[in-house]
PDB file of N, CA and C in Angstrom:
ATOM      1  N   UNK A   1       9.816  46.619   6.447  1.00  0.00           N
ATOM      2  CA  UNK A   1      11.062  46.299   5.762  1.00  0.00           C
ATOM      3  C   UNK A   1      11.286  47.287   4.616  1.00  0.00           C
ATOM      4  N   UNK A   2      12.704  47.163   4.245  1.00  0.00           N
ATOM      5  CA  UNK A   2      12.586  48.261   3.122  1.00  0.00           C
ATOM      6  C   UNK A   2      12.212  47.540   2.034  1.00  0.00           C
ATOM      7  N   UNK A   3      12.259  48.729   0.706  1.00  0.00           N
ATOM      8  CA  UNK A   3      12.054  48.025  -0.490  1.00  0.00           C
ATOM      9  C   UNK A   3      12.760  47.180  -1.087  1.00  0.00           C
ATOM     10  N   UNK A   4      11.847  45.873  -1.420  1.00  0.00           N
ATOM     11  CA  UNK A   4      12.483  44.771  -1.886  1.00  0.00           C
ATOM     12  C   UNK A   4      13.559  45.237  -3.388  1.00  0.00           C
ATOM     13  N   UNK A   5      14.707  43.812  -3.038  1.00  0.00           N
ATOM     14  CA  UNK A   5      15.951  44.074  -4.036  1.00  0.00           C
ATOM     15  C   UNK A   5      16.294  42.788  -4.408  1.00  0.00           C
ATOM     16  N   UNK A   6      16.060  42.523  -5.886  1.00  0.00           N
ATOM     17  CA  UNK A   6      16.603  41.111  -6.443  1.00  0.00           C
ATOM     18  C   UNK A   6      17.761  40.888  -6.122  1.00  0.00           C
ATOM     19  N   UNK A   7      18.642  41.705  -5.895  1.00  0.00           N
ATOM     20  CA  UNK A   7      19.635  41.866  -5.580  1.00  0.00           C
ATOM     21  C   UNK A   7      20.497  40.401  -3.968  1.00  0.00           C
ATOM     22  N   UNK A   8      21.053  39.462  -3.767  1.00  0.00           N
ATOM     23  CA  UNK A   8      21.197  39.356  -2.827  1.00  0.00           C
ATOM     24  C   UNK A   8      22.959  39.557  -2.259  1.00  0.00           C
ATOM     25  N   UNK A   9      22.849  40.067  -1.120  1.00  0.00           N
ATOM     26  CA  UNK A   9      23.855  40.160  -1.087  1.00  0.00           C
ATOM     27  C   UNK A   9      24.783  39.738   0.242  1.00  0.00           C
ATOM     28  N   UNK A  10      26.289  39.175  -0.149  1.00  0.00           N
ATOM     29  CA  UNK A  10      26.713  38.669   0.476  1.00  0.00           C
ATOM     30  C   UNK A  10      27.172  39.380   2.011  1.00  0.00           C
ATOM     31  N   UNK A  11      27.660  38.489   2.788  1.00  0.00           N
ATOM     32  CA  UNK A  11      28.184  38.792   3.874  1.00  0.00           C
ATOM     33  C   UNK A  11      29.309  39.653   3.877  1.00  0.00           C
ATOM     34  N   UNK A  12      30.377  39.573   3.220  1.00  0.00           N
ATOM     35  CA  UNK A  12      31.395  40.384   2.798  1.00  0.00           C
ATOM     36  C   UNK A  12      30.844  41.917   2.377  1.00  0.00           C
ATOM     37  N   UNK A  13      29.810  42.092   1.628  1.00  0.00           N
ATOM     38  CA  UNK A  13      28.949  43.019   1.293  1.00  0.00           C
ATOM     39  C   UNK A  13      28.789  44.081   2.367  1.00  0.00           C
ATOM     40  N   UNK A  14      27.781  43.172   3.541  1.00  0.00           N
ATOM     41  CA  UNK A  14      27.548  43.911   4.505  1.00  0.00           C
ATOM     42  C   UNK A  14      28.419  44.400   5.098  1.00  0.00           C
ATOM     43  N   UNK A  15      29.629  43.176   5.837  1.00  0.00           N
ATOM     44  CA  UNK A  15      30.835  44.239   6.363  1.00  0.00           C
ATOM     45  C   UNK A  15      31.075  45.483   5.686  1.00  0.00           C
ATOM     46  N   UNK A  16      31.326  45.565   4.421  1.00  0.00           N
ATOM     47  CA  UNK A  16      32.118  46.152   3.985  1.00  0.00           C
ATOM     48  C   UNK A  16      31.232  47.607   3.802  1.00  0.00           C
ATOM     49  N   UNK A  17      29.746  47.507   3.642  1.00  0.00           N
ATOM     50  CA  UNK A  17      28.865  48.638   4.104  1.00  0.00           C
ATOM     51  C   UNK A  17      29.328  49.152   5.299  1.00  0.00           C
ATOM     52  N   UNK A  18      29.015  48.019   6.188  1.00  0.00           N
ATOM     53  CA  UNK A  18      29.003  48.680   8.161  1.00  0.00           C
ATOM     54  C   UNK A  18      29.806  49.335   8.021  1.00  0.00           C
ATOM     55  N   UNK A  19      31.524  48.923   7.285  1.00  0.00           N
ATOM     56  CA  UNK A  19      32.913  49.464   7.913  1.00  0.00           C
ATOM     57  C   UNK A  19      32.917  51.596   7.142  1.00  0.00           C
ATOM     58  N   UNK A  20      32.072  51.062   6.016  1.00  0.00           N
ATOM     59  CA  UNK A  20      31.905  52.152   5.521  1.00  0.00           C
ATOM     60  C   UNK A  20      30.909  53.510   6.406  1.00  0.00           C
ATOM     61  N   UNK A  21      30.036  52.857   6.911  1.00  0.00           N
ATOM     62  CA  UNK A  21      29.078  54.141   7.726  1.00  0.00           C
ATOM     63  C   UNK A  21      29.651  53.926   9.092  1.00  0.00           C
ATOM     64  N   UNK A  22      30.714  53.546   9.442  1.00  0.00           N
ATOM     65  CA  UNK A  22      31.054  53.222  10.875  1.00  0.00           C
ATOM     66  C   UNK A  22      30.870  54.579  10.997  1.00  0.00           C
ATOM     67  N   UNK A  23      31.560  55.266  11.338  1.00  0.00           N
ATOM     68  CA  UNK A  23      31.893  56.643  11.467  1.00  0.00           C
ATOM     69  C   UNK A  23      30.788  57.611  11.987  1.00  0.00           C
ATOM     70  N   UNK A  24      29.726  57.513  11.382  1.00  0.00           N
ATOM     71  CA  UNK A  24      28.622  58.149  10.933  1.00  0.00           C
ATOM     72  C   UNK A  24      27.400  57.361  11.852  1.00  0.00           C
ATOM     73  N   UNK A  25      27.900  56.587  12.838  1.00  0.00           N
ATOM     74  CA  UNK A  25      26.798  55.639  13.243  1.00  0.00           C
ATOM     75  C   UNK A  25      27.283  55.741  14.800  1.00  0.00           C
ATOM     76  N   UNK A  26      26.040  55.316  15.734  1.00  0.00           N
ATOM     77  CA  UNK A  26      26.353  55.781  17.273  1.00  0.00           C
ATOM     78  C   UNK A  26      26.973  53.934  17.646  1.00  0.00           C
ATOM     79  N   UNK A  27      28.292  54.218  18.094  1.00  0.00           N
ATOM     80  CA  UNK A  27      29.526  53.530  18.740  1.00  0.00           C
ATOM     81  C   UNK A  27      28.296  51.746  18.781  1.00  0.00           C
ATOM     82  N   UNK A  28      27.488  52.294  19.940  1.00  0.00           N
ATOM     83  CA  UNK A  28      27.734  50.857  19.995  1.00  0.00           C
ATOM     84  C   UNK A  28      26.630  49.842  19.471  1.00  0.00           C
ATOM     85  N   UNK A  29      25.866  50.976  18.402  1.00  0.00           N
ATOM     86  CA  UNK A  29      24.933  49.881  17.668  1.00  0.00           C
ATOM     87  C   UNK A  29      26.015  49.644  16.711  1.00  0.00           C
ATOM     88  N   UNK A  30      27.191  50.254  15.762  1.00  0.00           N
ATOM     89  CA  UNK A  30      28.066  49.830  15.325  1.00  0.00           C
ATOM     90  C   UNK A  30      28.454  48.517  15.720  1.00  0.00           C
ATOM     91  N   UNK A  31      29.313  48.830  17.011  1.00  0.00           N
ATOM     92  CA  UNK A  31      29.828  47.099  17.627  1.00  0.00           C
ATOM     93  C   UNK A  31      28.408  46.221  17.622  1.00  0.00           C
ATOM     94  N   UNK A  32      27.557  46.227  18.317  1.00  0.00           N
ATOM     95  CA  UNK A  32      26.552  45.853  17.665  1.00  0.00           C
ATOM     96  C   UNK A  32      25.988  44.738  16.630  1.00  0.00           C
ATOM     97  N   UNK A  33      26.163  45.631  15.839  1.00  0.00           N
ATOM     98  CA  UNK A  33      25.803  44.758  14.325  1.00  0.00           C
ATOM     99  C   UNK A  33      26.595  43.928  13.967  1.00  0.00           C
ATOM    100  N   UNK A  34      28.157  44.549  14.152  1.00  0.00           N
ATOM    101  CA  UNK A  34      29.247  44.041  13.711  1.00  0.00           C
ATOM    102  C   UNK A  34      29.461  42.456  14.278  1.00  0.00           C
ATOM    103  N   UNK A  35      29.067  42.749  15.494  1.00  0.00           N
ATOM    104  CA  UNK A  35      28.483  41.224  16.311  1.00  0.00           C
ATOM    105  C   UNK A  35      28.257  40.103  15.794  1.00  0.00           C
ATOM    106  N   UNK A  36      26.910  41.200  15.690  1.00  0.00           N
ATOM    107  CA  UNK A  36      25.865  40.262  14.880  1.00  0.00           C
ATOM    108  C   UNK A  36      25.939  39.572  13.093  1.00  0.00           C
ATOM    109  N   UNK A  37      26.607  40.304  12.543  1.00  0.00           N
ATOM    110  CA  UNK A  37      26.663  39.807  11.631  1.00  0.00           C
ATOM    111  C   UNK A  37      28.327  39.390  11.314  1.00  0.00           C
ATOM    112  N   UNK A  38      29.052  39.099  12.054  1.00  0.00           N
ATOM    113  CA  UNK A  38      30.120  38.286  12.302  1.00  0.00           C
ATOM    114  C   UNK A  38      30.673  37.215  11.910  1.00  0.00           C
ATOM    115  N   UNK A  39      29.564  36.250  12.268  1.00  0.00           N
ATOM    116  CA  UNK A  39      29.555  34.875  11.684  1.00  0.00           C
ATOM    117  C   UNK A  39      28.633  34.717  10.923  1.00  0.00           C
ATOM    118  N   UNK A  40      28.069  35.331   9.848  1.00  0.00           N
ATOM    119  CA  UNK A  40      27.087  35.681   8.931  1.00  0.00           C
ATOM    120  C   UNK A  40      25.228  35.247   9.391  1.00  0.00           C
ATOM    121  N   UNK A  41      24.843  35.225   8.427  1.00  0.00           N
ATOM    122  CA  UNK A  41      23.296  35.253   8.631  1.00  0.00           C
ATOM    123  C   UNK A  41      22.429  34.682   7.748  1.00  0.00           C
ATOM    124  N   UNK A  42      21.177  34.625   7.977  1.00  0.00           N
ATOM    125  CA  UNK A  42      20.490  34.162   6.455  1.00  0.00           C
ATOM    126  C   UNK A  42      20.598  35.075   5.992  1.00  0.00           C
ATOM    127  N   UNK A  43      20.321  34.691   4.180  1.00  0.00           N
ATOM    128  CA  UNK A  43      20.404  35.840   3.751  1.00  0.00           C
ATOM    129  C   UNK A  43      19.527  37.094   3.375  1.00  0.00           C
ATOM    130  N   UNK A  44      18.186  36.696   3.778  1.00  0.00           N
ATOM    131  CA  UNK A  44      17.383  37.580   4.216  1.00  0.00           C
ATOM    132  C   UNK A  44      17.412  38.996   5.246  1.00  0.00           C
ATOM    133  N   UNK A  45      18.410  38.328   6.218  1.00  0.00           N
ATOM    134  CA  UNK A  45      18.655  39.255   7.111  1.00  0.00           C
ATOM    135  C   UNK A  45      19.845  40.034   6.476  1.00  0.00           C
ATOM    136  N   UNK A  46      20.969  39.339   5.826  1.00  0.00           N
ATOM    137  CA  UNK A  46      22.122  40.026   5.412  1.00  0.00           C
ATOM    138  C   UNK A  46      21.501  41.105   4.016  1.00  0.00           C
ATOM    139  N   UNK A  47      20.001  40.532   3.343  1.00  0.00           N
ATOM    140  CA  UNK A  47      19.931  41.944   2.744  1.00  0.00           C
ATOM    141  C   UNK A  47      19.219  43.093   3.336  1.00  0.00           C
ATOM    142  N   UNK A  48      18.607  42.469   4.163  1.00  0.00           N
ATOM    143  CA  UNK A  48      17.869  43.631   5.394  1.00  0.00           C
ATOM    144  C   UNK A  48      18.931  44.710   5.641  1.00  0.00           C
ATOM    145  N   UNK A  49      19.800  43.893   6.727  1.00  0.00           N
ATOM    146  CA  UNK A  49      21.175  45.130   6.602  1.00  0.00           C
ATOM    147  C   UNK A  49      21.649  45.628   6.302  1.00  0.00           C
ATOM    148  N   UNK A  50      22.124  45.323   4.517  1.00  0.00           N
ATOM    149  CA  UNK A  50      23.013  45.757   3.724  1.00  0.00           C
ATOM    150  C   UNK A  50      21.519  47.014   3.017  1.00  0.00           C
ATOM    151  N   UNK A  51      20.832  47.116   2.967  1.00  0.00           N
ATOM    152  CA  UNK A  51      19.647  47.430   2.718  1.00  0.00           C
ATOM    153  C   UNK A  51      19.450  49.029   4.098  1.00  0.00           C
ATOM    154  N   UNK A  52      19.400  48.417   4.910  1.00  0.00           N
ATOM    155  CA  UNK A  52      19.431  49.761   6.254  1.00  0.00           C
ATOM    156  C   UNK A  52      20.779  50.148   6.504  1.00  0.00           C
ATOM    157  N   UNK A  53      22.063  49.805   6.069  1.00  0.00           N
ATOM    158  CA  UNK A  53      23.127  50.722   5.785  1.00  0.00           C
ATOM    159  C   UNK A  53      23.650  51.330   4.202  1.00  0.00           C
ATOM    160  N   UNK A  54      22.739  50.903   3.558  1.00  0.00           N
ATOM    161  CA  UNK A  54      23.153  51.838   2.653  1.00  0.00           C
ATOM    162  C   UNK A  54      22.941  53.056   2.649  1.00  0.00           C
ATOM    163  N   UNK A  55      23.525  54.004   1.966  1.00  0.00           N
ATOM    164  CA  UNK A  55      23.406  55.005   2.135  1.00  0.00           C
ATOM    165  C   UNK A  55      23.025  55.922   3.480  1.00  0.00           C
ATOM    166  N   UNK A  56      23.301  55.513   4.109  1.00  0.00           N
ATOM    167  CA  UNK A  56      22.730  55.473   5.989  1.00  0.00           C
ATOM    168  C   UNK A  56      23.854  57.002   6.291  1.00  0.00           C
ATOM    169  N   UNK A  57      25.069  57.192   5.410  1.00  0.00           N
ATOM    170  CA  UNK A  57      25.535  58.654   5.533  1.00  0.00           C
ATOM    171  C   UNK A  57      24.789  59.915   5.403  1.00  0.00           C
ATOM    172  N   UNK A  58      24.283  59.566   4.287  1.00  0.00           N
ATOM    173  CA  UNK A  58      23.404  60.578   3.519  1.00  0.00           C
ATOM    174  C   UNK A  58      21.593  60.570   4.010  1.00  0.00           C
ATOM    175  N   UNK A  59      21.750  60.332   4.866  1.00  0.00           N
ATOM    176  CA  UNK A  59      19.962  59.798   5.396  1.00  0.00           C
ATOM    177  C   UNK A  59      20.053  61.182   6.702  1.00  0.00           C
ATOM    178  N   UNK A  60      19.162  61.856   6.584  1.00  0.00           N
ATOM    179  CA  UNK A  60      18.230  62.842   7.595  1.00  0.00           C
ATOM    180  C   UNK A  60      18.566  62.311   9.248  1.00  0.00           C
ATOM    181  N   UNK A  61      18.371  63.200   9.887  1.00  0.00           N
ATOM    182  CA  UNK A  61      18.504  62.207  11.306  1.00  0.00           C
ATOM    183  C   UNK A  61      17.277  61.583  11.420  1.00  0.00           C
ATOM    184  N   UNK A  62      16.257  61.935  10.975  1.00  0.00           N
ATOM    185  CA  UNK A  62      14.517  61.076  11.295  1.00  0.00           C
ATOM    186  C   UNK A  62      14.954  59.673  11.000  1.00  0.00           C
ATOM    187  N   UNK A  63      15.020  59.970   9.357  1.00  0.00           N
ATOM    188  CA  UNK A  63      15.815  58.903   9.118  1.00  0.00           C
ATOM    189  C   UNK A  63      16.673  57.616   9.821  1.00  0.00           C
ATOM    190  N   UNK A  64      17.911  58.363  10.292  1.00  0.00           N
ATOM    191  CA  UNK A  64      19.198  57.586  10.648  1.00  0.00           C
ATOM    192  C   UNK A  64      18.383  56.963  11.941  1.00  0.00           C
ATOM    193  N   UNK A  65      17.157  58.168  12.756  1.00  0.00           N
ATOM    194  CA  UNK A  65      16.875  57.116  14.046  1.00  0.00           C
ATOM    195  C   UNK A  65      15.832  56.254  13.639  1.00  0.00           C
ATOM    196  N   UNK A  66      15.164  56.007  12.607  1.00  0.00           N
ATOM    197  CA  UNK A  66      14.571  54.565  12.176  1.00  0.00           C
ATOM    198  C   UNK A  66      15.346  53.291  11.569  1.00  0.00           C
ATOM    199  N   UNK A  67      16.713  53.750  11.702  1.00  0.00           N
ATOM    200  CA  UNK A  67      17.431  53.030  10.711  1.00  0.00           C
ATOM    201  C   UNK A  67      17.981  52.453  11.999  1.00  0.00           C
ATOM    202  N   UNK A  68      18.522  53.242  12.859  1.00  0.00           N
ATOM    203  CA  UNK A  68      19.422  52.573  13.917  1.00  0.00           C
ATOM    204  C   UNK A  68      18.024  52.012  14.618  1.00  0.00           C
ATOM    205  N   UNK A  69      16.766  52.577  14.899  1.00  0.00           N
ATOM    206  CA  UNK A  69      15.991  51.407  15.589  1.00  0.00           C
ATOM    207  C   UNK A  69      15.952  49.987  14.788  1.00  0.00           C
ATOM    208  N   UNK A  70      15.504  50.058  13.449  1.00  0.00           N
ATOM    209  CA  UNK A  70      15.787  48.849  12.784  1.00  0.00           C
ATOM    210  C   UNK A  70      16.816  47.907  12.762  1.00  0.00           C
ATOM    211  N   UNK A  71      17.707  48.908  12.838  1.00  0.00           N
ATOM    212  CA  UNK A  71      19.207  47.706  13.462  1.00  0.00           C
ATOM    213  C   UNK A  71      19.118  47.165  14.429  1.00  0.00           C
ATOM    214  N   UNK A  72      18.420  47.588  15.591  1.00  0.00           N
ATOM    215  CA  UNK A  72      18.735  47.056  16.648  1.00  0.00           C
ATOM    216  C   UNK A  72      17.786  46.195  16.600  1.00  0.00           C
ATOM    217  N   UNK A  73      17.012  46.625  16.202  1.00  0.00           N
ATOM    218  CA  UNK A  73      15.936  45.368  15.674  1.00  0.00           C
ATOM    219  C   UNK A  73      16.137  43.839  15.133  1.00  0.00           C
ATOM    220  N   UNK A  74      16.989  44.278  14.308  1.00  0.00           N
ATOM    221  CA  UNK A  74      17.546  43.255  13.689  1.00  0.00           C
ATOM    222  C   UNK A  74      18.381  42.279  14.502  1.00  0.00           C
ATOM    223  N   UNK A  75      19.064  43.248  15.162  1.00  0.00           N
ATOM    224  CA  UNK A  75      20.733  42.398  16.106  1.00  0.00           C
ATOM    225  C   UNK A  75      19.588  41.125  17.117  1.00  0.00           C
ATOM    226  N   UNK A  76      18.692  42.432  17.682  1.00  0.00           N
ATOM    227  CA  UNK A  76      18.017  41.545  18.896  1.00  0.00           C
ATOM    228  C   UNK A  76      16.739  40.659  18.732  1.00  0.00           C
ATOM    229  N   UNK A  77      16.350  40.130  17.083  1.00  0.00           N
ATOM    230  CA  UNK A  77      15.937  39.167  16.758  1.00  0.00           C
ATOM    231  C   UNK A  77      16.535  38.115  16.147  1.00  0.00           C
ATOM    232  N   UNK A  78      17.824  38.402  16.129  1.00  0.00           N
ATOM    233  CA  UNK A  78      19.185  37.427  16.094  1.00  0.00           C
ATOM    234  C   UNK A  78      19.415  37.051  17.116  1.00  0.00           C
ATOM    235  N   UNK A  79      19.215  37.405  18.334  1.00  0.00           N
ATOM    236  CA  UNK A  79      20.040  36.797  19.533  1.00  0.00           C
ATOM    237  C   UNK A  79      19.192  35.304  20.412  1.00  0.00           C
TER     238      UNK A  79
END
């Protein structure tokens, strides 16, 4: 997991991350997440996410492909 953040943050949060790295992210782990975090989440998971899209523009590709494995990670221990 990444580094922990007192921080918690809402669902609105995360959208509003995803909608931000949409662009920058492969199509359909985008739809994806967006899925998944739809009808919201605990909020453990919603800071997980908001947490692996931050800054997810500015991240290396090594990077971006641990980030998108972690997403998917995430979606498909939601399902």
């Amino acid at each position: 997991m990444m580094s922990s953040c007192p921080v918690d943050h809402s669902l609105d949060d995360v959208k509003q991350k995803l909608e931000d790295q949409k662009d920058v992210m492969p199509a359909p782990l985008y739809h994806d997440t967006a899925r998944f975090f739809h009808d919201g989440q605990p909020q453990s998971i919603l800071n997980e996410g908001f947490h692996l899209l931050k800054k997810y523009d500015l991240a290396g590709e090594a990077e971006k492909e641990k980030r998108n494995a972690a997403l998917q990670q995430l979606v498909q221990r939601g399902e």
